[in-house]
N, C-alpha and C. Protein backbone atom coordinates (compact mmCIF):
# COMPACT_ATOMS: atom_id res chain seq x y z
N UNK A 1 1.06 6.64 -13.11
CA UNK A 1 -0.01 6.91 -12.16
C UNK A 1 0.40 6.47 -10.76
N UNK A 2 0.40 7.28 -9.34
CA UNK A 2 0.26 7.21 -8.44
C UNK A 2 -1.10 6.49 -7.91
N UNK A 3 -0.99 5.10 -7.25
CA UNK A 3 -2.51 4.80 -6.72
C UNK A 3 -2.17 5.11 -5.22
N UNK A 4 -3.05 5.94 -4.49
CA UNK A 4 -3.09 5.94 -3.42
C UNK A 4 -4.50 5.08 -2.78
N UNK A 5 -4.46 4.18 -1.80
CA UNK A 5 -5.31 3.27 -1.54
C UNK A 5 -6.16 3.65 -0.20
N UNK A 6 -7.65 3.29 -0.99
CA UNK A 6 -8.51 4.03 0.01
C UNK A 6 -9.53 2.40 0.84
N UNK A 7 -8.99 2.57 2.09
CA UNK A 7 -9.24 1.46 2.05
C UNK A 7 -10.27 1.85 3.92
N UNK A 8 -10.49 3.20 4.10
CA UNK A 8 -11.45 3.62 5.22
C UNK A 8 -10.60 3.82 5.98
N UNK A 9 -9.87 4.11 5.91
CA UNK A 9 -8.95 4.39 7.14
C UNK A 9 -8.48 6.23 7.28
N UNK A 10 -8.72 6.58 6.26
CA UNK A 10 -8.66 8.07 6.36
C UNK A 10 -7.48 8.96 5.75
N UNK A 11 -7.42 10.56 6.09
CA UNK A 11 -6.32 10.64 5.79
C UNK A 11 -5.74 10.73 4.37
N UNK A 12 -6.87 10.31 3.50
CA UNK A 12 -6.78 10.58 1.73
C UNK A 12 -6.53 12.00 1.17
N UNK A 13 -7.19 12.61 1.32
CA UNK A 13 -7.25 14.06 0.40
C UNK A 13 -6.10 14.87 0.78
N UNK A 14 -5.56 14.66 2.27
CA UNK A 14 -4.07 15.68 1.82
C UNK A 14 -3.34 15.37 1.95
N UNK A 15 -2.95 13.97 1.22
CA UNK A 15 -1.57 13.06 0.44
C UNK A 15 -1.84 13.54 -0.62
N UNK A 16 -3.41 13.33 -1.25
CA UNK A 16 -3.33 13.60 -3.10
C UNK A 16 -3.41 14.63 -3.17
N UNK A 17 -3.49 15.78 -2.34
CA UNK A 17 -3.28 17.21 -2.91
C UNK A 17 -1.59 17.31 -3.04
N UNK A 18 -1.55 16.95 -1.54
CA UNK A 18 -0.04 17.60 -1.71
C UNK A 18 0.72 16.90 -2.90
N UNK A 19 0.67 15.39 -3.40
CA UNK A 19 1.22 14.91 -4.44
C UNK A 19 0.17 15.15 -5.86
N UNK A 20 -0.46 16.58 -5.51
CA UNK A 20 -0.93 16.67 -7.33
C UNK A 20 -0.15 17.97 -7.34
N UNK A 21 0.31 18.59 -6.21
CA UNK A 21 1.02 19.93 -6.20
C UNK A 21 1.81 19.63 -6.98
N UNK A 22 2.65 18.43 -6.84
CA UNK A 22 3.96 18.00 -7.02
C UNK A 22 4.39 18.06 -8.75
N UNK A 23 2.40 17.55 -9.76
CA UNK A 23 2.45 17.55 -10.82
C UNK A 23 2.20 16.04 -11.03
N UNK A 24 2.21 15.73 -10.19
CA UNK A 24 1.90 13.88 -10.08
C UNK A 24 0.51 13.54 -10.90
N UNK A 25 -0.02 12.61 -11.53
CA UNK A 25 -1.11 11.96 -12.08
C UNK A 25 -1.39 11.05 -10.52
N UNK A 26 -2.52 11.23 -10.05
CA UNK A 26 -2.68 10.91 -8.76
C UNK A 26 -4.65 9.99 -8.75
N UNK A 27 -4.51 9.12 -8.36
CA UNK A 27 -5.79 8.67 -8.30
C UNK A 27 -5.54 8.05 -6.71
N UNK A 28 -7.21 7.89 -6.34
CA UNK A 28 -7.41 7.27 -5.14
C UNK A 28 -8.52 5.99 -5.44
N UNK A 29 -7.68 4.67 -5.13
CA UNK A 29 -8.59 3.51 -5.89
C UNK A 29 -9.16 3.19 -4.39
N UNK A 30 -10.25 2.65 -4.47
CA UNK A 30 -10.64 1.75 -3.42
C UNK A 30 -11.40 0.37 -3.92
N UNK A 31 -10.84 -0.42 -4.73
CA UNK A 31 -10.60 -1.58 -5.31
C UNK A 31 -8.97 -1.84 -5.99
N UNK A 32 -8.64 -2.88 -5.66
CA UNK A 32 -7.40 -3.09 -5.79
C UNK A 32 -7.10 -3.71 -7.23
N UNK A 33 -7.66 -3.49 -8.44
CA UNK A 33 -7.31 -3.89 -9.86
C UNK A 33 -6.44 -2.57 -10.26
N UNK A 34 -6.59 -1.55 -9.96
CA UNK A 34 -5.47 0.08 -10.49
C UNK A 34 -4.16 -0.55 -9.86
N UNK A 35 -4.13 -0.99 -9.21
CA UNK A 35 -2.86 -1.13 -8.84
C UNK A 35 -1.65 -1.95 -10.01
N UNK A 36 -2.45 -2.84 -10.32
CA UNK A 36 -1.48 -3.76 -11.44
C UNK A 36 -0.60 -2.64 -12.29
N UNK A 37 -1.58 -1.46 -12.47
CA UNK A 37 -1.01 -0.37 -13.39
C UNK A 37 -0.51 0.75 -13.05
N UNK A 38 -0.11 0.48 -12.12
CA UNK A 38 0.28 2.05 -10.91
C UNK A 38 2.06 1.63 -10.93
N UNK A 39 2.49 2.88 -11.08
CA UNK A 39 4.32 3.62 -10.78
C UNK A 39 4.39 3.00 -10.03
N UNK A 40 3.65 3.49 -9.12
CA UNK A 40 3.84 3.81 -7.17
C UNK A 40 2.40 3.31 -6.91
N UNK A 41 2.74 3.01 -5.61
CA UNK A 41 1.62 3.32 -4.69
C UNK A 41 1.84 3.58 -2.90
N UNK A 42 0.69 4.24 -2.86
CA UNK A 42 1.08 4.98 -1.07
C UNK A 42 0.08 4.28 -0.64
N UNK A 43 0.35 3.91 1.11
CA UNK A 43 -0.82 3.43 1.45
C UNK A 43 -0.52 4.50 3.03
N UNK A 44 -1.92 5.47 2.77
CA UNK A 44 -1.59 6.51 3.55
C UNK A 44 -2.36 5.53 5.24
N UNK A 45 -3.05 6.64 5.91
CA UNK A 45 -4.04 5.70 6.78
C UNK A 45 -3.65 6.66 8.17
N UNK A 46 -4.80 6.97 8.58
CA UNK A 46 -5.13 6.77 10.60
C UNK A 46 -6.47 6.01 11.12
N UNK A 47 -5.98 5.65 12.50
CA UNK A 47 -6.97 4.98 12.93
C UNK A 47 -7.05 3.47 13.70
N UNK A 48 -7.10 2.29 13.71
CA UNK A 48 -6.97 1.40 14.36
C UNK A 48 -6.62 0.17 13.77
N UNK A 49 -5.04 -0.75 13.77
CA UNK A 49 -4.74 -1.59 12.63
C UNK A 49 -5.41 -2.98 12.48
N UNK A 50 -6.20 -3.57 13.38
CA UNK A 50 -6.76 -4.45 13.37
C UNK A 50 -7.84 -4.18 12.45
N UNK A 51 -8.94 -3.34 12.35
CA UNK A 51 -10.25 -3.13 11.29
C UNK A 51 -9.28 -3.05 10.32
N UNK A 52 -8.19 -1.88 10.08
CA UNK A 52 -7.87 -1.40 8.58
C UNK A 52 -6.87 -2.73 8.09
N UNK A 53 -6.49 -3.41 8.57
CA UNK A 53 -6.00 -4.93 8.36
C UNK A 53 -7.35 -5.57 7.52
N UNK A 54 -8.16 -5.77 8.58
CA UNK A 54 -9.41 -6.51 7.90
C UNK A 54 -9.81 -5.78 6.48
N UNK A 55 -10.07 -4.53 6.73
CA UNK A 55 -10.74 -3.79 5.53
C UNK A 55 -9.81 -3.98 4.34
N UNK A 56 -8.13 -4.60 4.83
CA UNK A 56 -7.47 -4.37 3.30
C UNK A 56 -7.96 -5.94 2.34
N UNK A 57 -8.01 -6.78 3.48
CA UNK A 57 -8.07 -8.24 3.38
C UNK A 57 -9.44 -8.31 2.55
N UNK A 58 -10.92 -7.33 2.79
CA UNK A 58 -11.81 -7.77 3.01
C UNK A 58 -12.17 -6.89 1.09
N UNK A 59 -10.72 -5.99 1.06
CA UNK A 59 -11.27 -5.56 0.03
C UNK A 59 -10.57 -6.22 -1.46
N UNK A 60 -9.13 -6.94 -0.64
CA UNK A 60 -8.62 -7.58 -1.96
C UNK A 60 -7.48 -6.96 -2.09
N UNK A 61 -7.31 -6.18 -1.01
CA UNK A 61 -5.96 -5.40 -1.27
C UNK A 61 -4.49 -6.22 -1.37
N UNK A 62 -4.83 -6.87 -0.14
CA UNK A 62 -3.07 -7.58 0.49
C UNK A 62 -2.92 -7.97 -0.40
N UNK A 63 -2.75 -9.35 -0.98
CA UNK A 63 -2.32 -9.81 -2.19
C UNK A 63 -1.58 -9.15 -3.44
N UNK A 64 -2.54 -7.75 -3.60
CA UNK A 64 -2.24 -6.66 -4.68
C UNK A 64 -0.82 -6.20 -4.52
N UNK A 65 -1.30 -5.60 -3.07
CA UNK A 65 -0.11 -4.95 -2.33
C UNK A 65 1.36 -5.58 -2.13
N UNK A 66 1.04 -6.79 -1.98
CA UNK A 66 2.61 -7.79 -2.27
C UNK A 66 3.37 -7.92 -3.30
N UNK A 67 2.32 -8.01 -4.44
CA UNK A 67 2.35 -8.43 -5.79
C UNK A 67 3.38 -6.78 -6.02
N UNK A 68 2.46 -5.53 -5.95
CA UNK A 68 2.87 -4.42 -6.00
C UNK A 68 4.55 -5.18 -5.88
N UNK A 69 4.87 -4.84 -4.19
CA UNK A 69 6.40 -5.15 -3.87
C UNK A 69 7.26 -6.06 -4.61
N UNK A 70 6.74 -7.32 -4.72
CA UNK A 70 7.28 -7.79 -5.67
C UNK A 70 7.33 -7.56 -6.28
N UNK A 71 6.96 -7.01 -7.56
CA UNK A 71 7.24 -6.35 -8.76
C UNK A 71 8.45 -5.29 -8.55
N UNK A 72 9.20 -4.56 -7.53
CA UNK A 72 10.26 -3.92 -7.84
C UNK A 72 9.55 -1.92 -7.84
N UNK A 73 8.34 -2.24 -7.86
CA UNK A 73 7.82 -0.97 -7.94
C UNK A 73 7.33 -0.16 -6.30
N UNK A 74 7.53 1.09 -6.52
CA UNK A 74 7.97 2.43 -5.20
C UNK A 74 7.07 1.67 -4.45
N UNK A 75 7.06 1.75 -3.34
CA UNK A 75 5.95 1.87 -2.53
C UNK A 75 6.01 2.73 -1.63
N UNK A 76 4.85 3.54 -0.94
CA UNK A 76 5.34 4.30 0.28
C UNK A 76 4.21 4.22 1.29
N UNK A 77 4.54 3.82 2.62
CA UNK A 77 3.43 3.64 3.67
C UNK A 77 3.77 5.05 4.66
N UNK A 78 2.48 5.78 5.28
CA UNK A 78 2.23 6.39 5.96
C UNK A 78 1.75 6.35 6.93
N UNK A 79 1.97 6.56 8.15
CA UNK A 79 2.09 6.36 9.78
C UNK A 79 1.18 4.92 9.91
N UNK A 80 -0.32 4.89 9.76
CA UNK A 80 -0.86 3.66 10.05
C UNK A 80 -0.46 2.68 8.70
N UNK A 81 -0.51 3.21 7.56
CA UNK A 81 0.35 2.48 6.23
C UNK A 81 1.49 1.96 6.59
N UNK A 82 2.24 2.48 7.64
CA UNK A 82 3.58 1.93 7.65
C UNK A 82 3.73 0.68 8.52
N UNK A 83 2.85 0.94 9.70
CA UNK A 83 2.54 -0.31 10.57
C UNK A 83 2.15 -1.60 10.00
N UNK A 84 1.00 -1.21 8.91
CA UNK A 84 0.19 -2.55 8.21
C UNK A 84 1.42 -3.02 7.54
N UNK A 85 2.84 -2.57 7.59
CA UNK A 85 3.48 -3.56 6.29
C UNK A 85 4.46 -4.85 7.27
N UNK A 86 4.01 -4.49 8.72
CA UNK A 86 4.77 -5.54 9.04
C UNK A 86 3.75 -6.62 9.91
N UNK A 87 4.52 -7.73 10.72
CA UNK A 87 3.85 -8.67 10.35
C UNK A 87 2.84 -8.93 11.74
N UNK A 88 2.57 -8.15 12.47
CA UNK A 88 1.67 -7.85 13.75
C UNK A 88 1.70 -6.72 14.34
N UNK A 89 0.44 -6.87 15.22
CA UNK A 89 0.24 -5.38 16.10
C UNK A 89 -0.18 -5.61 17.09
N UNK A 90 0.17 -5.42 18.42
CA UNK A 90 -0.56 -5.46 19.63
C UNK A 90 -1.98 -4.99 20.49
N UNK A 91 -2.00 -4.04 18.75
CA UNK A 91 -3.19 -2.73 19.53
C UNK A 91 -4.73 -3.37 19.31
N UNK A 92 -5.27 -3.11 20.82
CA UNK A 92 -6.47 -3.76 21.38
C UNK A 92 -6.34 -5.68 20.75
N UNK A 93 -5.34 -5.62 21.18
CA UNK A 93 -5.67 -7.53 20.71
C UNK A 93 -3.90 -7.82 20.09
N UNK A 94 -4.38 -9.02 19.32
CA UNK A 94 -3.34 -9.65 18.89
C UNK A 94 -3.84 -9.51 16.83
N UNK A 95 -2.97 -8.78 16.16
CA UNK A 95 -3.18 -8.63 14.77
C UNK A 95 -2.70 -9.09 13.99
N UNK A 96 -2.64 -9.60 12.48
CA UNK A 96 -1.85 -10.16 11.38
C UNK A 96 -1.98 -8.74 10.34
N UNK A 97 -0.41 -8.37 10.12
CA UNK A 97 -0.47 -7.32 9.37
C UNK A 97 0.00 -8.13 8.11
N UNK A 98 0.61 -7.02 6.94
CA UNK A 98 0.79 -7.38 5.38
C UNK A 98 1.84 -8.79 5.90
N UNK A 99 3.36 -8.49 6.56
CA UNK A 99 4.18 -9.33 6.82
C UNK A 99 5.19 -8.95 5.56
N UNK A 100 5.55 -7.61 5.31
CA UNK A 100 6.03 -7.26 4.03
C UNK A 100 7.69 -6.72 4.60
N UNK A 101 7.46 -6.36 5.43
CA UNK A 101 8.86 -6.26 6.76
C UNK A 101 8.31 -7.04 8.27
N UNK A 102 9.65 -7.51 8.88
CA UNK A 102 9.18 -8.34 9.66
C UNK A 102 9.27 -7.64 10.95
N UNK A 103 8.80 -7.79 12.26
CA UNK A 103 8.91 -7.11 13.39
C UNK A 103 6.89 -7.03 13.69
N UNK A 104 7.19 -6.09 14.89
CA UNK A 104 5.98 -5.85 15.61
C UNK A 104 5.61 -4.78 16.16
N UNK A 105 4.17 -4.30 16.01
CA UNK A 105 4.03 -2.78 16.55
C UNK A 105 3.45 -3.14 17.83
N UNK A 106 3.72 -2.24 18.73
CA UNK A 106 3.94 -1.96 20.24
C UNK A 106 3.37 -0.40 20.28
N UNK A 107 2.50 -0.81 21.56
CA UNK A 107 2.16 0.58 22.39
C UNK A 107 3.19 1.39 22.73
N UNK A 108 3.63 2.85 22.65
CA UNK A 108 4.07 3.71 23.07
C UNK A 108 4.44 3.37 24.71
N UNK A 109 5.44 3.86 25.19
CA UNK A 109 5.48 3.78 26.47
C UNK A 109 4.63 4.35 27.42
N UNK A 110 4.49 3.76 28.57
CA UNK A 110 3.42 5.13 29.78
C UNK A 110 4.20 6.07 30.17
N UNK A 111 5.25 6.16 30.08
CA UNK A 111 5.85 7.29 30.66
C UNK A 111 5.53 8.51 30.18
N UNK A 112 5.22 8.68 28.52
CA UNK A 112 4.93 9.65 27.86
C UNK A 112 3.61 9.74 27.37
N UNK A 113 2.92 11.26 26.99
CA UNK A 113 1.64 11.44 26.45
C UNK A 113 0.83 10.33 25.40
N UNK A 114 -0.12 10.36 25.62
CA UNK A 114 -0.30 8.97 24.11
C UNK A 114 -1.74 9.57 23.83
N UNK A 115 -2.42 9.70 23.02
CA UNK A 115 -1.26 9.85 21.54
C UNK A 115 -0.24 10.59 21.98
N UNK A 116 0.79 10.26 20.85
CA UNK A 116 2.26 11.49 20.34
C UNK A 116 1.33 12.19 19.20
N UNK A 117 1.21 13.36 19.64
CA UNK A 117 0.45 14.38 18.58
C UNK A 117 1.48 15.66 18.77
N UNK A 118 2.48 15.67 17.33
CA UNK A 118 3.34 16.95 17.84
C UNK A 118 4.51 16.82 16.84
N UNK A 119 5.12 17.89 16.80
CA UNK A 119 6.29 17.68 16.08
C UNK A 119 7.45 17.54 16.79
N UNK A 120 8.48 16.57 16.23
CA UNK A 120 9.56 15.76 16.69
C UNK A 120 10.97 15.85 15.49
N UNK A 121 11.91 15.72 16.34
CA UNK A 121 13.02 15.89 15.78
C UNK A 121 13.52 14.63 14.81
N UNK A 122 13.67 14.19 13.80
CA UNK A 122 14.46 13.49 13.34
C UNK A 122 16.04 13.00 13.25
N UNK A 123 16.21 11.75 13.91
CA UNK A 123 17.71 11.82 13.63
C UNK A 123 17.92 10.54 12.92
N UNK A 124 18.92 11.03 11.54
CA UNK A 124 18.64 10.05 10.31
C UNK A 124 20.12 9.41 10.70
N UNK A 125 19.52 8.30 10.56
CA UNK A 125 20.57 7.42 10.97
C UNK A 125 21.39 6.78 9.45
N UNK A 126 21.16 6.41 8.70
CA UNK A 126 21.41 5.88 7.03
C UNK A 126 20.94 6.38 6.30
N UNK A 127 21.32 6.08 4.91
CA UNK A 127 20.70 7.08 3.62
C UNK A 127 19.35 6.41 3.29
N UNK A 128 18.50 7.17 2.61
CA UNK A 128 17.44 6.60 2.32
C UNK A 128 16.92 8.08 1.30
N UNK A 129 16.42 7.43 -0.02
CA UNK A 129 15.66 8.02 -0.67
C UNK A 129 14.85 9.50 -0.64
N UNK A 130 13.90 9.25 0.50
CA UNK A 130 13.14 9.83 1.14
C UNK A 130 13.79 11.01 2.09
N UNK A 131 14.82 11.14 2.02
CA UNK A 131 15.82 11.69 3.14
C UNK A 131 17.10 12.88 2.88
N UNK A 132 16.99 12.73 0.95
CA UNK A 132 17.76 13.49 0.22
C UNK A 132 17.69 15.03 0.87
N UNK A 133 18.89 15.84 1.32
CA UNK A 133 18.65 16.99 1.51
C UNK A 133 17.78 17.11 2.83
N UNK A 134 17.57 16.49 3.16
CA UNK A 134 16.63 16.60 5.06
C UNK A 134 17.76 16.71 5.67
N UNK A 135 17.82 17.62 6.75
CA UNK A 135 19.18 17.81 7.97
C UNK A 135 18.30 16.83 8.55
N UNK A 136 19.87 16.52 9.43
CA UNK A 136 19.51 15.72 10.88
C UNK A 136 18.78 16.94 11.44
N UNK A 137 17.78 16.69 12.36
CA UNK A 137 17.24 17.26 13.51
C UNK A 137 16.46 17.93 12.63
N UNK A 138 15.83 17.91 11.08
CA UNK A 138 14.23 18.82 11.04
C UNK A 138 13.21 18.14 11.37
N UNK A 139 12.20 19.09 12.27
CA UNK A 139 11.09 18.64 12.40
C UNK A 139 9.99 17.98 11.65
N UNK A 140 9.29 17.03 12.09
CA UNK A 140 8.39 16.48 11.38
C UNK A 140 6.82 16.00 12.53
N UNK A 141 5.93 15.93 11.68
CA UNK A 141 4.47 16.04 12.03
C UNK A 141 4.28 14.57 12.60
N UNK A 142 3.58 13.82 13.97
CA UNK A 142 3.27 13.05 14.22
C UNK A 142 2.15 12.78 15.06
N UNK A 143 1.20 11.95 14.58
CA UNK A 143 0.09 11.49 15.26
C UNK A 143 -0.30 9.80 15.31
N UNK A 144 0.02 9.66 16.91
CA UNK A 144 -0.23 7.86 16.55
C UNK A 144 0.56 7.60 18.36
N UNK A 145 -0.02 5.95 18.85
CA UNK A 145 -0.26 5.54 20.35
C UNK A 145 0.37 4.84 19.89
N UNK A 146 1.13 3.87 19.03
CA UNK A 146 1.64 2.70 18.80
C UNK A 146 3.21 2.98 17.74
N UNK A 147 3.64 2.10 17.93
CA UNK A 147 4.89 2.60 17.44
C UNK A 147 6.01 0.88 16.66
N UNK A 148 6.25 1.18 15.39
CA UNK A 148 6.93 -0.39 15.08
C UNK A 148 8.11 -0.63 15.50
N UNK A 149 8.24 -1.86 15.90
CA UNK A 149 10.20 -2.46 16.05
C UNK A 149 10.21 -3.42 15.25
N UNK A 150 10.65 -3.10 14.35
CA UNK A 150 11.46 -3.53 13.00
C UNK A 150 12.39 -4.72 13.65
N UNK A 151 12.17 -6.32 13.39
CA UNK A 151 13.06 -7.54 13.86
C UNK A 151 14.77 -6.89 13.44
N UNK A 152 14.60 -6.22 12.14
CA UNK A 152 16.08 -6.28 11.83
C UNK A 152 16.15 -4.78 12.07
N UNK A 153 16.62 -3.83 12.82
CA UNK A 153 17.22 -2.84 12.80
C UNK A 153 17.98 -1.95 12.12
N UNK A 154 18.13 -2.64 11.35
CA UNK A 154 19.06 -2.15 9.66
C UNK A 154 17.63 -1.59 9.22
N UNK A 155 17.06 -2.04 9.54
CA UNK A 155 15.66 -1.56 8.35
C UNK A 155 15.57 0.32 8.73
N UNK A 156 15.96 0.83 10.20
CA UNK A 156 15.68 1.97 10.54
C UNK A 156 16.62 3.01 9.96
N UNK A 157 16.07 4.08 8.70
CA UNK A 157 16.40 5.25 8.26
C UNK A 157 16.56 6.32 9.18
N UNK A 158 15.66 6.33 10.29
CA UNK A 158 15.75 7.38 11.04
C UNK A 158 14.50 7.58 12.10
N UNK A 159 14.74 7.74 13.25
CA UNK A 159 14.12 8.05 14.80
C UNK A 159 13.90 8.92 15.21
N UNK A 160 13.14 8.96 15.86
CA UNK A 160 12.39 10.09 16.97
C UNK A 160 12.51 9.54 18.27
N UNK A 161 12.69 10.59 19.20
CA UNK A 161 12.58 10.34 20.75
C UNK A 161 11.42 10.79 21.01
N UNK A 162 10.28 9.86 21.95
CA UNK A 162 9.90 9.70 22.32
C UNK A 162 9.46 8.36 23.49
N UNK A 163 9.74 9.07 24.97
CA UNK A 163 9.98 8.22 25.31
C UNK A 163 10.77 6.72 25.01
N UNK A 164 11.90 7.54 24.44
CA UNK A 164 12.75 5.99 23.37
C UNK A 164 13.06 6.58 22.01
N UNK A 165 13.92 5.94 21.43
CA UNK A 165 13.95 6.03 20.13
C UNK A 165 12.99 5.44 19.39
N UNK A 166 12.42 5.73 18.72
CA UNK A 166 10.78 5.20 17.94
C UNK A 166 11.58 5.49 16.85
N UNK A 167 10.87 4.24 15.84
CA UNK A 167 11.47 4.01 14.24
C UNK A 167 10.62 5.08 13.45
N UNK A 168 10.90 5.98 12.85
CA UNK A 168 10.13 7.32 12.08
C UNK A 168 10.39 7.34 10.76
N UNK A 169 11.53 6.14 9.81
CA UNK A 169 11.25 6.23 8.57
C UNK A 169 12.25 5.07 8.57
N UNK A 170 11.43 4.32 7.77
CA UNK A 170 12.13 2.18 7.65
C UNK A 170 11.78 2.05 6.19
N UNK A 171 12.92 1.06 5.68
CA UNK A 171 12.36 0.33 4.78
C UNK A 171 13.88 0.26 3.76
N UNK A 172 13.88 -0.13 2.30
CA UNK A 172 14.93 -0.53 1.81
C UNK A 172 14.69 -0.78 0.56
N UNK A 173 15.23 -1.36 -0.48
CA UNK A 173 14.99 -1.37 -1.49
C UNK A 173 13.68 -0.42 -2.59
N UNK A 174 12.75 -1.38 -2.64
CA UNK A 174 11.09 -0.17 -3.27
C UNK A 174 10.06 0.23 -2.71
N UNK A 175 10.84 -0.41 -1.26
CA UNK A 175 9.54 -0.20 -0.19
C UNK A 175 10.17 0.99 1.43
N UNK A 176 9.53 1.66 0.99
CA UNK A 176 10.06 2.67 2.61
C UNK A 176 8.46 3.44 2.95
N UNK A 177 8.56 4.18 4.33
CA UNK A 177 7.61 4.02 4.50
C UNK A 177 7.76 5.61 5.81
N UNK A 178 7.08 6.05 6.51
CA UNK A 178 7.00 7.02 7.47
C UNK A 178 5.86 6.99 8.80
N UNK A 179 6.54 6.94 10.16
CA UNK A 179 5.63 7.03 10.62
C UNK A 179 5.08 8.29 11.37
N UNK A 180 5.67 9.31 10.89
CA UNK A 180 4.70 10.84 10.82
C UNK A 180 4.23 11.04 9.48
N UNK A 181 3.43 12.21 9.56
CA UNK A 181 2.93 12.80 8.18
C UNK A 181 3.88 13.24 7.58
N UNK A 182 4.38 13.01 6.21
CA UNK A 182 4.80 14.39 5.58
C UNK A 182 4.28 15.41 5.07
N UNK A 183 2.76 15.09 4.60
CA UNK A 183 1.65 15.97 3.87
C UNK A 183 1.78 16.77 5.03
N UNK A 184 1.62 17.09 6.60
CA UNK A 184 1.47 17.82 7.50
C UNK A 184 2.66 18.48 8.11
N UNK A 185 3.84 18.05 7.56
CA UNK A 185 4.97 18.50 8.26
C UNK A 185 5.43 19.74 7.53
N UNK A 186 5.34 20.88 6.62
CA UNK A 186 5.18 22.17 6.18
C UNK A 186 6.35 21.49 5.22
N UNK A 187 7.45 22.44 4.75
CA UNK A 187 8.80 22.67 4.20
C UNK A 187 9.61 21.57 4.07
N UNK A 188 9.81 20.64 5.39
CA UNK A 188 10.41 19.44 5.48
C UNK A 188 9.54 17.98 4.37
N UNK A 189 8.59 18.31 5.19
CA UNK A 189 7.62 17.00 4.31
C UNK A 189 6.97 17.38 2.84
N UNK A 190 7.49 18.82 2.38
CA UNK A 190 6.88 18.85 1.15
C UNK A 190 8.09 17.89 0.16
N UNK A 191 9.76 18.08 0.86
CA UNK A 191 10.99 17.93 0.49
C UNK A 191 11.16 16.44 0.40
N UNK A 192 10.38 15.39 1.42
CA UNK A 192 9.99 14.40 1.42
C UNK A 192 9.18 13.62 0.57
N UNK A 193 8.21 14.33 0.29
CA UNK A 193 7.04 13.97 -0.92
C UNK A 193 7.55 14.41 -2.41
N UNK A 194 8.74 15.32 -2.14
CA UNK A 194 9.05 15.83 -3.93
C UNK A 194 10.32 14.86 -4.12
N UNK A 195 10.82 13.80 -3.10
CA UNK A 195 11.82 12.96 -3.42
C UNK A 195 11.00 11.83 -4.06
N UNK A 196 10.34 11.20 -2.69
CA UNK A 196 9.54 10.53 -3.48
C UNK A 196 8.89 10.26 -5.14
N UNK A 197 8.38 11.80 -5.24
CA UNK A 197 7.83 11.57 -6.61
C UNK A 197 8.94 11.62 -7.61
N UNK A 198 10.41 11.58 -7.18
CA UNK A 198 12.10 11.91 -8.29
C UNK A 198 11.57 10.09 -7.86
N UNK A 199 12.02 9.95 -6.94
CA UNK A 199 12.21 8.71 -6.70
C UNK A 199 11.23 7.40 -7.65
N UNK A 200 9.75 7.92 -7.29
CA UNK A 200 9.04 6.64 -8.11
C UNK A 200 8.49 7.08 -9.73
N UNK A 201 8.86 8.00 -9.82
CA UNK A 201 8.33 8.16 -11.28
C UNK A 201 9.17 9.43 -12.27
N UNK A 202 10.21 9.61 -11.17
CA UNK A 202 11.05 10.57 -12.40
C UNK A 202 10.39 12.16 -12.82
N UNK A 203 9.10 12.38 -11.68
CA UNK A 203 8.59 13.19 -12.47
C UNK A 203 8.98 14.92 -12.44
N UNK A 204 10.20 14.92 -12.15
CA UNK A 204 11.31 16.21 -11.76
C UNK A 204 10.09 17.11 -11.15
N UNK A 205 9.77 16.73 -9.84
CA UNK A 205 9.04 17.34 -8.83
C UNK A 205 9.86 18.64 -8.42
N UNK A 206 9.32 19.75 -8.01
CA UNK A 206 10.37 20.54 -7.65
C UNK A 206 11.26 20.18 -6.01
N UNK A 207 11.97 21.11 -5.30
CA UNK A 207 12.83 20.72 -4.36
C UNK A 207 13.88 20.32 -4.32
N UNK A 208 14.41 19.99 -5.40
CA UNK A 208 15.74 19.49 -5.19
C UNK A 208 16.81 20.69 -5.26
């Protein structure tokens, strides 16, 4: 079972479509006891990381969510999912995220539009899971004003320019994560989501 975690932040129904396309057993918990028994879990999300911080705290999630990592089992965070796994955020204030990778999310530069609402080029810097069969330079779907820097730089799979190189897919061992959509990115992000599901549960998704 896939738990995808509903924790108000949004953005639910077309992760679990696109991962029931896939053939996936897919639930959306919003209490954190499914998780003990979950493959995988995604923690999708848009919206603002300070509330959806609180709302994970307030629902019992964090703890779960560690436990999850520790255990050795997939995890996958999505654009505001991917922010909450590290260990602050700047946006409107000063935040305490999961602390599950270390570093800090930062406002987008002024030089450029904010939001980044648009599709952007990928350039994959290391191998990563999630990345099987993706060319350098396919497009992918992005929406979001804030952007993570990863303390260790090794952690970055692959970037987007915007105004800068922005980190667009981090992580390492059972935990990786995206900060565009793949559910929204057509052809590329279906190729993304059918690794994933090879990746956390074997379940010979098509795409390969």
């Amino acid at each position: 079972m896939i738990a995808i975690t509903d924790y108000g932040a949004g953005n639910l129904h077309s992760i679990r479509r696109a991962l029931i396309r896939l053939g996936l057993d897919v639930r959306v918990i919003d209490s954190p006891r499914p998780l003990d028994g979950a493959e995988a879990v995604v923690v999708p999300g848009d919206g603002a990381f300070g509330p959806a911080a609180a709302r994970l705290r307030a629902l019992g999630f964090e703890e779960r969510i560690r436990a999850h990592v520790r255990s050795g089992r997939p995890f996958l965070g999505i654009c505001l999912g991917m922010q909450l796994l590290f260990d602050a955020s700047e946006e409107d204030g000063n935040h305490v995220g999961l602390g599950v990778l270390g570093g800090r999310v930062v406002r987008l530069p002024a030089s450029v539009k904010i939001p980044h609402m648009g599709w952007n080029r990928l350039r994959i810097v290391r191998p990563s899971p999630l990345l099987e069969g993706v060319e350098d330079g396919a497009y992918v779907y992005f929406v979001h004003s804030y952007h993570a820097v990863p303390a260790d730089p090794a952690l970055v799979a692959a970037t987007a320019e915007y105004g800068g190189a922005i980190a667009a897919v981090v992580g390492g061992d059972n935990v990786w994560a995206t900060q565009f959509h793949p559910e929204k990115s057509g052809a590329v992000g279906a190729r993304i989501l059918a690794n994933f599901a090879r990746w956390a549960v074997g379940a010979g998704a098509p795409g390969r």
